[in-house]
PDB file of N, CA and C in Angstrom:
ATOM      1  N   UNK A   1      -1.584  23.071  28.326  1.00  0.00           N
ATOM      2  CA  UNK A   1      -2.704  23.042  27.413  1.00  0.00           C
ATOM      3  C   UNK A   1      -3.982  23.383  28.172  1.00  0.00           C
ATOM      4  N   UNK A   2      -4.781  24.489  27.408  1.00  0.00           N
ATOM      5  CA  UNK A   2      -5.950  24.622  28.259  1.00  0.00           C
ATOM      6  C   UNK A   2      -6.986  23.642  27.548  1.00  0.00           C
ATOM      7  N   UNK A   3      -8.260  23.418  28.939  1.00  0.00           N
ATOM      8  CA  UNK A   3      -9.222  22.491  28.161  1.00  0.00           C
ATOM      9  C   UNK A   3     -10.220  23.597  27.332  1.00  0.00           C
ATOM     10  N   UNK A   4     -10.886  22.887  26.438  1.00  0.00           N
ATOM     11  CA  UNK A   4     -11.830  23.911  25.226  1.00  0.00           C
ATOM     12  C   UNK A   4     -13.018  23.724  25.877  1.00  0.00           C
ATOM     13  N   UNK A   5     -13.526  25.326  25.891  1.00  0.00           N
ATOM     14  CA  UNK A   5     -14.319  25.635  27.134  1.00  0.00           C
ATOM     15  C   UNK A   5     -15.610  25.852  25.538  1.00  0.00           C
ATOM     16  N   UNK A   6     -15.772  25.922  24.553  1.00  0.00           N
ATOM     17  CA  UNK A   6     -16.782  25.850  23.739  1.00  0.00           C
ATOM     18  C   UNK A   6     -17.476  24.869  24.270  1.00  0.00           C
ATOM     19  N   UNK A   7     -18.877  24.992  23.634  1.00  0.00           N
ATOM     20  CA  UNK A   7     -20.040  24.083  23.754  1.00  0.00           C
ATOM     21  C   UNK A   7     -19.898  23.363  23.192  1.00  0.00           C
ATOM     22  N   UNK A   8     -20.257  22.528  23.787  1.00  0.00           N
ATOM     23  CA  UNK A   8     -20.404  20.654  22.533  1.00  0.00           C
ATOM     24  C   UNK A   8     -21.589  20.591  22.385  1.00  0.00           C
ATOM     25  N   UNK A   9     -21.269  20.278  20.900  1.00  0.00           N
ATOM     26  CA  UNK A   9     -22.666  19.648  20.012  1.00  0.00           C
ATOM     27  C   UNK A   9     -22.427  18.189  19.951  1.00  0.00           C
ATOM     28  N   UNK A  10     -22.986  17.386  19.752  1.00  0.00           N
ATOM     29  CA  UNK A  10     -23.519  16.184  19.644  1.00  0.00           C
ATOM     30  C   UNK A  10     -23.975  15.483  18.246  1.00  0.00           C
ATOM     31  N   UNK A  11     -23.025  15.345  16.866  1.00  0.00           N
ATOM     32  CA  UNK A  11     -23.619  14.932  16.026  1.00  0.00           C
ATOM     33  C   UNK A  11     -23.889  13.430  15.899  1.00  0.00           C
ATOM     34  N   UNK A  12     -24.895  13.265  15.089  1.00  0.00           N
ATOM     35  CA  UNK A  12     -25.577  11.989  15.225  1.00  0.00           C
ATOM     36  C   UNK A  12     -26.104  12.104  13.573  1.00  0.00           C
ATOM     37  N   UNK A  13     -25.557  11.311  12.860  1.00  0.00           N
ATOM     38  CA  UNK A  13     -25.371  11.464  11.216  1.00  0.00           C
ATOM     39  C   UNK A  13     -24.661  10.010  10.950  1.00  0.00           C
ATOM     40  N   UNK A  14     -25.660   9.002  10.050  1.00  0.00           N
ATOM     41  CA  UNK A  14     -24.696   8.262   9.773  1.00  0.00           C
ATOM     42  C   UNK A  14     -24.718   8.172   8.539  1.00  0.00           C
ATOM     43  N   UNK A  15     -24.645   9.090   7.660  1.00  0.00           N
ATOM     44  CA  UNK A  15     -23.934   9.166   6.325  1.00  0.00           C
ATOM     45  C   UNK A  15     -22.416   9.943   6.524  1.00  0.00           C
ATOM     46  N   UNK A  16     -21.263   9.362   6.581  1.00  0.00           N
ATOM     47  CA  UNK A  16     -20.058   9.797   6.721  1.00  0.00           C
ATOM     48  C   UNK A  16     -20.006  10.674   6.218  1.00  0.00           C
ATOM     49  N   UNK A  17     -20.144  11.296   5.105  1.00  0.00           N
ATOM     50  CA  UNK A  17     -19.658  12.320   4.317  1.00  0.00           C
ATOM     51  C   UNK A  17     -20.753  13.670   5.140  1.00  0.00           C
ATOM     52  N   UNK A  18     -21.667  13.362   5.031  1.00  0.00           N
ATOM     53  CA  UNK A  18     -22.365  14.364   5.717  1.00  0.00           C
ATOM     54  C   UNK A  18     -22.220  14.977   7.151  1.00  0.00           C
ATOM     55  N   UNK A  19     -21.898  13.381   7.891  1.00  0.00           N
ATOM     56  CA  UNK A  19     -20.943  13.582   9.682  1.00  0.00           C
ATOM     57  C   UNK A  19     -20.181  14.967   9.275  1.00  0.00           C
ATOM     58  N   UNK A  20     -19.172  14.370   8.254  1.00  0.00           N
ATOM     59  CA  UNK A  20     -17.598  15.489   8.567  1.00  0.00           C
ATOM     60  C   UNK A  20     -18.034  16.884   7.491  1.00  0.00           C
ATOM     61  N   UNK A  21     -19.226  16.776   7.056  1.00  0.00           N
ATOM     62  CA  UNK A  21     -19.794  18.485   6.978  1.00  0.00           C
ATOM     63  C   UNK A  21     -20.324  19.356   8.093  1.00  0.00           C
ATOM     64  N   UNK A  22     -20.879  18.334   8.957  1.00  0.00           N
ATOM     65  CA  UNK A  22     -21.535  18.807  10.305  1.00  0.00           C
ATOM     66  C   UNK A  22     -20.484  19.100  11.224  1.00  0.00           C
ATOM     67  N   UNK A  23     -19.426  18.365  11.269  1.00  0.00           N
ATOM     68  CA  UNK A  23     -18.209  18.864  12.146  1.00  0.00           C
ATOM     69  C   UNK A  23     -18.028  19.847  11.490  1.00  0.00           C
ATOM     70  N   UNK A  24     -17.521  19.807  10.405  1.00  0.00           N
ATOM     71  CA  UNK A  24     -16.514  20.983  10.063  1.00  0.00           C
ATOM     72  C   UNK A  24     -17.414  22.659  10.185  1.00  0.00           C
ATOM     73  N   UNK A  25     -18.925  22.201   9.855  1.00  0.00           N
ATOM     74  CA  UNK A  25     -19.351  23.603  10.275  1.00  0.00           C
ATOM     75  C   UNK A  25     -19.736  23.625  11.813  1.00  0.00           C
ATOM     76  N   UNK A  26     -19.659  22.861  12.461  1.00  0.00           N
ATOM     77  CA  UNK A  26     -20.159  23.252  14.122  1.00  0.00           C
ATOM     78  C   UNK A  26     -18.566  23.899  14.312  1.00  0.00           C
ATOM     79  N   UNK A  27     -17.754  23.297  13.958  1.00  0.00           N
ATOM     80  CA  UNK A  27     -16.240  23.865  14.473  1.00  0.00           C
ATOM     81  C   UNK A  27     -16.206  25.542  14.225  1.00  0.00           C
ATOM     82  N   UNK A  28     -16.733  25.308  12.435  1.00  0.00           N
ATOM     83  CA  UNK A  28     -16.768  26.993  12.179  1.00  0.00           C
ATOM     84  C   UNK A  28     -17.793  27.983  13.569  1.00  0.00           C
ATOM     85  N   UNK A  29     -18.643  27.332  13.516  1.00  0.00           N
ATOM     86  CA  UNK A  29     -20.128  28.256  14.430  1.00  0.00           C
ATOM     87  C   UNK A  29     -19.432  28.072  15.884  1.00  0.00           C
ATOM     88  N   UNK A  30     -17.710  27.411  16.380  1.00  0.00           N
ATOM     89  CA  UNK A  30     -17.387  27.887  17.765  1.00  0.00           C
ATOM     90  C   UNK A  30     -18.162  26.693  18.572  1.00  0.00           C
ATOM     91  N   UNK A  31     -18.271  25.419  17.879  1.00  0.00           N
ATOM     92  CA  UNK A  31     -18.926  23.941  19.044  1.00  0.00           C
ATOM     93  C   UNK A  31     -17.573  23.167  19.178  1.00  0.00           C
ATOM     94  N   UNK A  32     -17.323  22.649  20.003  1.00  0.00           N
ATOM     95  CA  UNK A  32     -16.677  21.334  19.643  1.00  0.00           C
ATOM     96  C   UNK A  32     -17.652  20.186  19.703  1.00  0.00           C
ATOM     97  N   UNK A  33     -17.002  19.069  18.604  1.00  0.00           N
ATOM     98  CA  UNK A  33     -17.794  18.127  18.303  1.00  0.00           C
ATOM     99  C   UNK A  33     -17.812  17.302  19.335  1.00  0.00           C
ATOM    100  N   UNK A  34     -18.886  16.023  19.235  1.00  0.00           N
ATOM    101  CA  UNK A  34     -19.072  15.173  20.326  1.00  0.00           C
ATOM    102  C   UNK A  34     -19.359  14.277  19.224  1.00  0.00           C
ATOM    103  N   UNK A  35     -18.799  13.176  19.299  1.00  0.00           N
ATOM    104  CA  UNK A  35     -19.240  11.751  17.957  1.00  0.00           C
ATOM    105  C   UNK A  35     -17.852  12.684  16.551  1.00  0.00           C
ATOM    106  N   UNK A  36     -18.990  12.057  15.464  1.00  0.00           N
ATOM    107  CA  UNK A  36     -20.185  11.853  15.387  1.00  0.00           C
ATOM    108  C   UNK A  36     -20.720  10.489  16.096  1.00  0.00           C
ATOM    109  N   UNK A  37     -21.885   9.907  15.984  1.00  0.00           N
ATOM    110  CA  UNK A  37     -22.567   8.896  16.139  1.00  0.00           C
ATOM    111  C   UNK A  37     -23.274   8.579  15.051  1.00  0.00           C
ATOM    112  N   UNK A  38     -23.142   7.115  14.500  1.00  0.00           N
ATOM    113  CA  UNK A  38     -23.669   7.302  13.742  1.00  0.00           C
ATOM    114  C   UNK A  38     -24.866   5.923  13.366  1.00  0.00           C
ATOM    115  N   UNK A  39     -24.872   5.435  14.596  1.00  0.00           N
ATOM    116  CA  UNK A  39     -26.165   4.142  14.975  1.00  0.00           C
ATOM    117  C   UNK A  39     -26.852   5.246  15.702  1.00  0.00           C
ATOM    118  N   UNK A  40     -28.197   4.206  16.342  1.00  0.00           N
ATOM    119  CA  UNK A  40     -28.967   4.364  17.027  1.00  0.00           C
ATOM    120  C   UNK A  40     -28.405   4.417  18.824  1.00  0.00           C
ATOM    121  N   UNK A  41     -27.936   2.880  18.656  1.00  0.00           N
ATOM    122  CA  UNK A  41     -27.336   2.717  20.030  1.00  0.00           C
ATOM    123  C   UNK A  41     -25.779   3.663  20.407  1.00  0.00           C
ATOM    124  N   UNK A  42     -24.895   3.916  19.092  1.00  0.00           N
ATOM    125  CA  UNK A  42     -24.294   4.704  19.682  1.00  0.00           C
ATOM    126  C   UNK A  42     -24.585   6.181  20.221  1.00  0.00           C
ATOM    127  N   UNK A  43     -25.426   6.875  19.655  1.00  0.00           N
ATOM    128  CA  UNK A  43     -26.259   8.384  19.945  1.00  0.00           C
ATOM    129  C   UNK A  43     -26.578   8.273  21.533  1.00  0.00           C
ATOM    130  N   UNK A  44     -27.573   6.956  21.248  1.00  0.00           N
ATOM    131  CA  UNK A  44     -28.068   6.985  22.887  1.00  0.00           C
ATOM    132  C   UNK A  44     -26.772   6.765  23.726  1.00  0.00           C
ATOM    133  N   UNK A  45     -25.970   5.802  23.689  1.00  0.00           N
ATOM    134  CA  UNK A  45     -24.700   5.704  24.579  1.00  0.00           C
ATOM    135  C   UNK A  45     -24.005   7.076  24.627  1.00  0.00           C
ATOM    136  N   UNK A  46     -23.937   7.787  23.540  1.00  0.00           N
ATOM    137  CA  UNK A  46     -22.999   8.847  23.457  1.00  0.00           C
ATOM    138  C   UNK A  46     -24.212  10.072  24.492  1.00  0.00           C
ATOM    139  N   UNK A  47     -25.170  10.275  24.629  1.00  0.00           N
ATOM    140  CA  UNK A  47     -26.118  11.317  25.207  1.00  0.00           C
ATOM    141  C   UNK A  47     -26.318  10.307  26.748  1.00  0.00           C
ATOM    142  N   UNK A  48     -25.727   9.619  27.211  1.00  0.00           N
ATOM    143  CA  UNK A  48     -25.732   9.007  28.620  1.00  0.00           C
ATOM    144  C   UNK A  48     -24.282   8.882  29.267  1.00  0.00           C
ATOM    145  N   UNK A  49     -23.216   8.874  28.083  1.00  0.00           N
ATOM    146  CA  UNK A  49     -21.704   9.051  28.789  1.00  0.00           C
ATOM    147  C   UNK A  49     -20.842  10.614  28.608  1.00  0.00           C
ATOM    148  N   UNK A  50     -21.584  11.869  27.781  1.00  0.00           N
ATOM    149  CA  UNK A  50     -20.772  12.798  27.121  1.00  0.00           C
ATOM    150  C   UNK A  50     -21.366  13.965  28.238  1.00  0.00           C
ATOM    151  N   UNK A  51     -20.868  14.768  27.937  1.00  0.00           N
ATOM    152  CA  UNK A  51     -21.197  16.338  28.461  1.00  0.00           C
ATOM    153  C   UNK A  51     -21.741  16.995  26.673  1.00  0.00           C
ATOM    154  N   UNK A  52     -22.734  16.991  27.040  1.00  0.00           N
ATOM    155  CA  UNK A  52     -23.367  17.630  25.959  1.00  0.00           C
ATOM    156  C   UNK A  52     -24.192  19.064  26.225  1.00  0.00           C
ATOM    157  N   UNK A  53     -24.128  19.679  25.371  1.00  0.00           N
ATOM    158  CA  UNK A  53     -25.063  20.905  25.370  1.00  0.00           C
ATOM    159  C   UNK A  53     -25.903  21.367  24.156  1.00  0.00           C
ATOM    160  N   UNK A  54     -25.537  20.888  23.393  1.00  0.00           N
ATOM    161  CA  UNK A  54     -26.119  21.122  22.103  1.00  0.00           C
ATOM    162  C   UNK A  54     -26.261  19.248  21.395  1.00  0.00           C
ATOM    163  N   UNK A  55     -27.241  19.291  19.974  1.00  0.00           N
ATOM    164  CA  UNK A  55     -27.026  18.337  19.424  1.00  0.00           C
ATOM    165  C   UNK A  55     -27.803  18.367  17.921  1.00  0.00           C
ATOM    166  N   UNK A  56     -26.965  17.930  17.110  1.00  0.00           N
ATOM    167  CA  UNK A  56     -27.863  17.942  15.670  1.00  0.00           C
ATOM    168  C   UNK A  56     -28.320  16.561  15.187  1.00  0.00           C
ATOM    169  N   UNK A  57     -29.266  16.052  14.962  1.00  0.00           N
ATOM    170  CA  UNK A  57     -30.049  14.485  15.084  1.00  0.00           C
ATOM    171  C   UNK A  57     -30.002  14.671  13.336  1.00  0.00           C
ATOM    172  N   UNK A  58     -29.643  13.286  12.641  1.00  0.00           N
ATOM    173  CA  UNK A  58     -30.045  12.934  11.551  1.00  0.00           C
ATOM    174  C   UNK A  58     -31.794  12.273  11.750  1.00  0.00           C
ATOM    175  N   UNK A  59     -32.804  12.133  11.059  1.00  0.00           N
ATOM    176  CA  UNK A  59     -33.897  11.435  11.953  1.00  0.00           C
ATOM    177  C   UNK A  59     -33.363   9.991  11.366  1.00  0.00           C
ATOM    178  N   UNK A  60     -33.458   9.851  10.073  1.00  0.00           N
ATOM    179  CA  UNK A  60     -33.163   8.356   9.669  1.00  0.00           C
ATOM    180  C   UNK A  60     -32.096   7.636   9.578  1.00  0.00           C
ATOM    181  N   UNK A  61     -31.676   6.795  10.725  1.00  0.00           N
ATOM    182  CA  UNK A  61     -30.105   6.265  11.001  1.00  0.00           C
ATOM    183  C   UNK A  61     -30.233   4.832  10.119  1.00  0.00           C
ATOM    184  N   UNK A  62     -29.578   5.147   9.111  1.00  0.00           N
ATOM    185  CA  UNK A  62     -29.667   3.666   8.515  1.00  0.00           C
ATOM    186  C   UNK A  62     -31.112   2.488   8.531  1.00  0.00           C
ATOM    187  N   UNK A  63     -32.201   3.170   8.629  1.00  0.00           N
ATOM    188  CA  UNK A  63     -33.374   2.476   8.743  1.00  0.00           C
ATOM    189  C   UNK A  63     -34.338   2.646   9.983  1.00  0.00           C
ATOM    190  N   UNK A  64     -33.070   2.794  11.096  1.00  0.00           N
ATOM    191  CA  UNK A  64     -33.557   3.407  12.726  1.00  0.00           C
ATOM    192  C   UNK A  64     -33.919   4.790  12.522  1.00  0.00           C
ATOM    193  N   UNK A  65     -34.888   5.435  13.871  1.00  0.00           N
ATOM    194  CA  UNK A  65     -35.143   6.503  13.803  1.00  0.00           C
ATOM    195  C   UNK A  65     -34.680   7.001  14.986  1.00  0.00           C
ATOM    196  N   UNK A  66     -34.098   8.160  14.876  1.00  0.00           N
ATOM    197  CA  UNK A  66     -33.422   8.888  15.723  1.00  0.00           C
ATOM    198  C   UNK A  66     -34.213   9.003  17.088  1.00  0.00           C
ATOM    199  N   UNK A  67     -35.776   9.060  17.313  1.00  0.00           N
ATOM    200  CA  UNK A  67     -36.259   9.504  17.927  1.00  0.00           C
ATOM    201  C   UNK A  67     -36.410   9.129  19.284  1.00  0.00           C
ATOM    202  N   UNK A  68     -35.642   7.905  19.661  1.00  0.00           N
ATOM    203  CA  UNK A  68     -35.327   7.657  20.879  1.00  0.00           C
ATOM    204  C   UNK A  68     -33.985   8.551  21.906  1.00  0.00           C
ATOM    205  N   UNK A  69     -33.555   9.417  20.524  1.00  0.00           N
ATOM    206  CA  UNK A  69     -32.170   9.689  20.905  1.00  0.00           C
ATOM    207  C   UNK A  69     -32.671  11.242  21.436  1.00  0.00           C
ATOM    208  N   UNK A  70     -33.527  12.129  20.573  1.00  0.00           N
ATOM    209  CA  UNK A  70     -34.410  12.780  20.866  1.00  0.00           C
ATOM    210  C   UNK A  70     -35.161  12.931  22.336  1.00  0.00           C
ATOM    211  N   UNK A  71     -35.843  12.261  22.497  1.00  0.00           N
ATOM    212  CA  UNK A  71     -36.517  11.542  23.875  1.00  0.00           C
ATOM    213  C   UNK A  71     -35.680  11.695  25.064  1.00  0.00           C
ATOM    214  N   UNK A  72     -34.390  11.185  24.879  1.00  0.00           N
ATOM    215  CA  UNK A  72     -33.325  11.143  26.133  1.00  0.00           C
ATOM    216  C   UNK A  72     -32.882  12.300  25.691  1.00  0.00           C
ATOM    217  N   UNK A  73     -32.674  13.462  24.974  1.00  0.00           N
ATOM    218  CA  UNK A  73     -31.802  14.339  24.967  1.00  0.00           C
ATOM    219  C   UNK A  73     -32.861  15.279  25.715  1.00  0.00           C
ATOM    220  N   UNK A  74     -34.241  15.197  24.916  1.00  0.00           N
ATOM    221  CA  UNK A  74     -35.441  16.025  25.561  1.00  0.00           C
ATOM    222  C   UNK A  74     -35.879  15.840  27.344  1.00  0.00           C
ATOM    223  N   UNK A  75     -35.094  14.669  27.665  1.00  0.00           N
ATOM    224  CA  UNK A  75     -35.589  14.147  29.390  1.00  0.00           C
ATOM    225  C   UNK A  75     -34.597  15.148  29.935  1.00  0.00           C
ATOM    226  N   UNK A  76     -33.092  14.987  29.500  1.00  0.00           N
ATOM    227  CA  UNK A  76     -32.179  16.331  30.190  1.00  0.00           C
ATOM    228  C   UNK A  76     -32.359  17.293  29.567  1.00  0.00           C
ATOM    229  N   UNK A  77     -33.020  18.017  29.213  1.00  0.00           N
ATOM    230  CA  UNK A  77     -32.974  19.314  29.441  1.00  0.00           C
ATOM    231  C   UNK A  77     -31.926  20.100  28.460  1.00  0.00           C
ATOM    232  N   UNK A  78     -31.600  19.009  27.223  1.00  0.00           N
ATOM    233  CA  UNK A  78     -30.253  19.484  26.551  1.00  0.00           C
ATOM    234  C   UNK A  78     -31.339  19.500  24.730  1.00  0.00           C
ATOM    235  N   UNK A  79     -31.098  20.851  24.236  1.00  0.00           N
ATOM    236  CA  UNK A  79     -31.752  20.955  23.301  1.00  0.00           C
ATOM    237  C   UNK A  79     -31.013  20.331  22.126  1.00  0.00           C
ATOM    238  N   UNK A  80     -31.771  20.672  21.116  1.00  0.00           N
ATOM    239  CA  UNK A  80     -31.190  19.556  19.739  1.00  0.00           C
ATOM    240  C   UNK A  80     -32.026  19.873  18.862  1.00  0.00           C
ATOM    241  N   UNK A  81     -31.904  20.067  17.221  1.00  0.00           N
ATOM    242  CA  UNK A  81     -31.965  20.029  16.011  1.00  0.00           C
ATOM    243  C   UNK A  81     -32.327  18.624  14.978  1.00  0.00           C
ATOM    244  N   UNK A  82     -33.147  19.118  14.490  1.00  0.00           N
ATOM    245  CA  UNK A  82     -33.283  17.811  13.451  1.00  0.00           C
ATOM    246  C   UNK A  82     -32.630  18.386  11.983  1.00  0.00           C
ATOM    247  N   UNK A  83     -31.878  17.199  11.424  1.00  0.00           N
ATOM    248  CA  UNK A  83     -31.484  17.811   9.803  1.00  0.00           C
ATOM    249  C   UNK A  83     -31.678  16.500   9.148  1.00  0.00           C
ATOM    250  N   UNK A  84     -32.616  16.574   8.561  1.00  0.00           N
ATOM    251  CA  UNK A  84     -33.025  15.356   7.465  1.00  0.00           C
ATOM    252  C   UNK A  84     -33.949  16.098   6.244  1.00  0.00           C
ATOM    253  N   UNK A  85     -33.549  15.035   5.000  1.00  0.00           N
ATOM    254  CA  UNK A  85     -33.974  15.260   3.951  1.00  0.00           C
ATOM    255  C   UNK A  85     -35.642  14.947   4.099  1.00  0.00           C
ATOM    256  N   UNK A  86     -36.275  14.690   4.647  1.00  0.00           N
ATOM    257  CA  UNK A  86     -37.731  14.286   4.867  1.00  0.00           C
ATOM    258  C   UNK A  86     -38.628  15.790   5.111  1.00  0.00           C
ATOM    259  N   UNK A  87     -38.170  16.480   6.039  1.00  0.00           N
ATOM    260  CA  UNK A  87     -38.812  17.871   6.231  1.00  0.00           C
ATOM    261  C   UNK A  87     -39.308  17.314   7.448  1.00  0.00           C
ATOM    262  N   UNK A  88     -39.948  18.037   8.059  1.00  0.00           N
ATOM    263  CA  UNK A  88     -40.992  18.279   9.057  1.00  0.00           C
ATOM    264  C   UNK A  88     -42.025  16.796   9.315  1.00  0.00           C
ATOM    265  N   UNK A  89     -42.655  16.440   7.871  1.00  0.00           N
ATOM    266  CA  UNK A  89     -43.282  15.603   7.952  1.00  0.00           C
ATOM    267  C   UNK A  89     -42.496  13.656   7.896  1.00  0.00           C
ATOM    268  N   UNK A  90     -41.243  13.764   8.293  1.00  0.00           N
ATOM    269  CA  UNK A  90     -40.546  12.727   8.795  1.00  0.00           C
ATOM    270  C   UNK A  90     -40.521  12.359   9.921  1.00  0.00           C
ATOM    271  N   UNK A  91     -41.440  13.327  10.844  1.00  0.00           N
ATOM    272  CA  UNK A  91     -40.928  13.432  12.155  1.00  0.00           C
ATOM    273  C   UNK A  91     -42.373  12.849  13.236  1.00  0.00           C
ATOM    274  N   UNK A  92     -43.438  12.993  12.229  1.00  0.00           N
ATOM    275  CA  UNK A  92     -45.360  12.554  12.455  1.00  0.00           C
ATOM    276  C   UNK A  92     -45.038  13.627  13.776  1.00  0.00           C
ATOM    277  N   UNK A  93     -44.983  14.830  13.849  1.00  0.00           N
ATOM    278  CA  UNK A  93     -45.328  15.214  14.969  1.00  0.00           C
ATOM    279  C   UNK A  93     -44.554  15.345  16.351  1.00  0.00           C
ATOM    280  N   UNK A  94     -43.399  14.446  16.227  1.00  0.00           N
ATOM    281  CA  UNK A  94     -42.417  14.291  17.279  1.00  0.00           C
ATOM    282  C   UNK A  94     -41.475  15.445  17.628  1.00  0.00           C
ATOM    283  N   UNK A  95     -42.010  15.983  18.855  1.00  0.00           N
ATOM    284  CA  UNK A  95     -40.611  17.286  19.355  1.00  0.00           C
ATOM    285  C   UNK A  95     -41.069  18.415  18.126  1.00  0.00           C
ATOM    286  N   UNK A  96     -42.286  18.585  18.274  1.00  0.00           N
ATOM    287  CA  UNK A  96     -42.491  19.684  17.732  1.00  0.00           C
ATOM    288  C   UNK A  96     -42.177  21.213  17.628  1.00  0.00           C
ATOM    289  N   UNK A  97     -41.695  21.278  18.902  1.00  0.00           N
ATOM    290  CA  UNK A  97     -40.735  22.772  18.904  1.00  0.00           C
ATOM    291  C   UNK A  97     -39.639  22.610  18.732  1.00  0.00           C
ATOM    292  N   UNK A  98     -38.707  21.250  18.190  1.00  0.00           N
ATOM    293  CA  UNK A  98     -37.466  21.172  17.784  1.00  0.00           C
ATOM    294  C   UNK A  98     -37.288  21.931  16.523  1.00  0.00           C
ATOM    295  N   UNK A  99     -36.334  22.871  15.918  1.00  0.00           N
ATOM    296  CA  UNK A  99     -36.064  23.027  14.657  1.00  0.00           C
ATOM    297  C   UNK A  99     -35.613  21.793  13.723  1.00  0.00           C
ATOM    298  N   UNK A 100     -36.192  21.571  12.525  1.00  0.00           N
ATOM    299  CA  UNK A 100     -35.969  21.566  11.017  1.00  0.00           C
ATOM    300  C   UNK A 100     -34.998  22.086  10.427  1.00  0.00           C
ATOM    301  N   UNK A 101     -34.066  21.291  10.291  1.00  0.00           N
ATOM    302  CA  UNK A 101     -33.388  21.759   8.832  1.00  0.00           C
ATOM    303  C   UNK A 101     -33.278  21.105   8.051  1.00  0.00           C
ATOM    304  N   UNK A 102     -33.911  20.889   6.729  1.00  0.00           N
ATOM    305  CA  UNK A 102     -33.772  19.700   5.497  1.00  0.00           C
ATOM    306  C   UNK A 102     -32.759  19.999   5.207  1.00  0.00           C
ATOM    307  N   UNK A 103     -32.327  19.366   4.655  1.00  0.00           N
ATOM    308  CA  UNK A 103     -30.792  18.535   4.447  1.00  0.00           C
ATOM    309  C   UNK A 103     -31.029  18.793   2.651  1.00  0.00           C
ATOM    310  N   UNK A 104     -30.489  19.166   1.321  1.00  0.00           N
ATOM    311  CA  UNK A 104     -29.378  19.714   1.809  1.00  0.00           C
ATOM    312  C   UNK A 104     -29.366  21.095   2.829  1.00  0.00           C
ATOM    313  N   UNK A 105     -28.113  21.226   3.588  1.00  0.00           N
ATOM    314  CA  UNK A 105     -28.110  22.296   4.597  1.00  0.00           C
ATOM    315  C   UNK A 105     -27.087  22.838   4.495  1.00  0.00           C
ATOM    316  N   UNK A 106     -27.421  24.470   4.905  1.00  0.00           N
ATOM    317  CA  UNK A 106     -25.883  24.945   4.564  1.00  0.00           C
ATOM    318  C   UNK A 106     -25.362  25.559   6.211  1.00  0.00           C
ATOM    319  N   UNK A 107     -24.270  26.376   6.449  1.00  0.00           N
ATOM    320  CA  UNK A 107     -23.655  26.816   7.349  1.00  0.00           C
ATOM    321  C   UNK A 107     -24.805  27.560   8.366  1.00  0.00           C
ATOM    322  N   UNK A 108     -25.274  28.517   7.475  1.00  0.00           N
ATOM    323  CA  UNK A 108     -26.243  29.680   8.109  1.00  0.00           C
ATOM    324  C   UNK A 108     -28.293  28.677   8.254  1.00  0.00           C
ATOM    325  N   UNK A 109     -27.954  27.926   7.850  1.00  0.00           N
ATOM    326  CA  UNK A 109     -29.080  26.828   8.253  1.00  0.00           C
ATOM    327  C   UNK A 109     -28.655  26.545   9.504  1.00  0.00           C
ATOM    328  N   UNK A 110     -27.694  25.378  10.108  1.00  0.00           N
ATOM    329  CA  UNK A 110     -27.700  24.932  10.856  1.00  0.00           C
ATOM    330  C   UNK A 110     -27.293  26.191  12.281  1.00  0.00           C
ATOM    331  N   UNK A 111     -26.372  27.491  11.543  1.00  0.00           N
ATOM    332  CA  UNK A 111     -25.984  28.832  12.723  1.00  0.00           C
ATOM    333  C   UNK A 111     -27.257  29.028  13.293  1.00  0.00           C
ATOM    334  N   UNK A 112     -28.594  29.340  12.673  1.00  0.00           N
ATOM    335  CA  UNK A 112     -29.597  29.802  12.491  1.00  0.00           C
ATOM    336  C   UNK A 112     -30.522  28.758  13.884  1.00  0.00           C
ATOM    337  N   UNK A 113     -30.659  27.317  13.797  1.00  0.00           N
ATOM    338  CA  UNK A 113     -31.466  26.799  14.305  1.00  0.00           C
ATOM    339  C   UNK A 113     -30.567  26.120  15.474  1.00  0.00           C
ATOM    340  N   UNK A 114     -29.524  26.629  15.324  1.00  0.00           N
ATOM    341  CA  UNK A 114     -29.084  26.154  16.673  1.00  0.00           C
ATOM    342  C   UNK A 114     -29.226  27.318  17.437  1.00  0.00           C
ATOM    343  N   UNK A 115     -29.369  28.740  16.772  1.00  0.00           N
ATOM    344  CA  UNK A 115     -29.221  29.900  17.637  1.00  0.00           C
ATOM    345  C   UNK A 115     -30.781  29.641  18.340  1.00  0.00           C
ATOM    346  N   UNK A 116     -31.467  29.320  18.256  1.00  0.00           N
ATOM    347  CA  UNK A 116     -32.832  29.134  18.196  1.00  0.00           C
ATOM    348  C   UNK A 116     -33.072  28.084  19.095  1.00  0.00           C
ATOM    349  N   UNK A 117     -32.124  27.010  19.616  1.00  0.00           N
ATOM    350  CA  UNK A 117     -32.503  26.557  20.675  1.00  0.00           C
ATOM    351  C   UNK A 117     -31.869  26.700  22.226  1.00  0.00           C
ATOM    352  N   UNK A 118     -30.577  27.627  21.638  1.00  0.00           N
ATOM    353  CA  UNK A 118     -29.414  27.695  22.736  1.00  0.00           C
ATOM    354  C   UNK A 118     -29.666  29.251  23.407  1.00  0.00           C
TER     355      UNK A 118
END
């Protein structure tokens, strides 16, 4: 068996149903998945124990905000995506050259803004 030499993305989504849309299209766009994650503390645990290269951030984790997870992904040097229903202005300003994608999102949304940071 060879190991899968694709890039890992990093999802961080804790609405289940939405997680296994984000897999199933990072799989299509050629990522393998990492998580999902779908706390606060698991994101951060998962971006301090994984090989990551990519990552798509929900901002609002069940009440938490992603943006610590952000922060540590932004300290290494490993880019990442925001997809939340809030827009732009969910974010007050945070990681401003991160891409946006409101949620709902489709395939060529998320192809699009990941091409854009990778």
């Amino acid at each position: 068996m060879t190991a899968d030499r694709r890039p890992r993305a990093l999802v961080v989504e804790d609405e289940v149903l939405v997680a296994m849309m984000l897999e199933d299209t990072l799989d299509t766009l050629g990522y393998a998945v990492v998580g999902p994650a779908h706390r606060l503390r698991d994101g951060l645990a998962a971006v301090e124990r994984e090989a990551i290269d990519v990552a798509v951030l929900d901002v609002n984790l069940d009440g938490a905000r992603s943006l610590p997870i952000a922060d540590a992904l932004a300290a290494r040097g490993i880019p990442f995506v925001f997809a939340t229903g809030y827009g732009e202005a969910g974010l007050a300003g945070a990681h401003p050259d991160a891409p946006v994608v409101r949620k709902p999102f489709s395939i060529d949304d998320i192809g699009c803004a990941l091409a854009r940071v990778r």
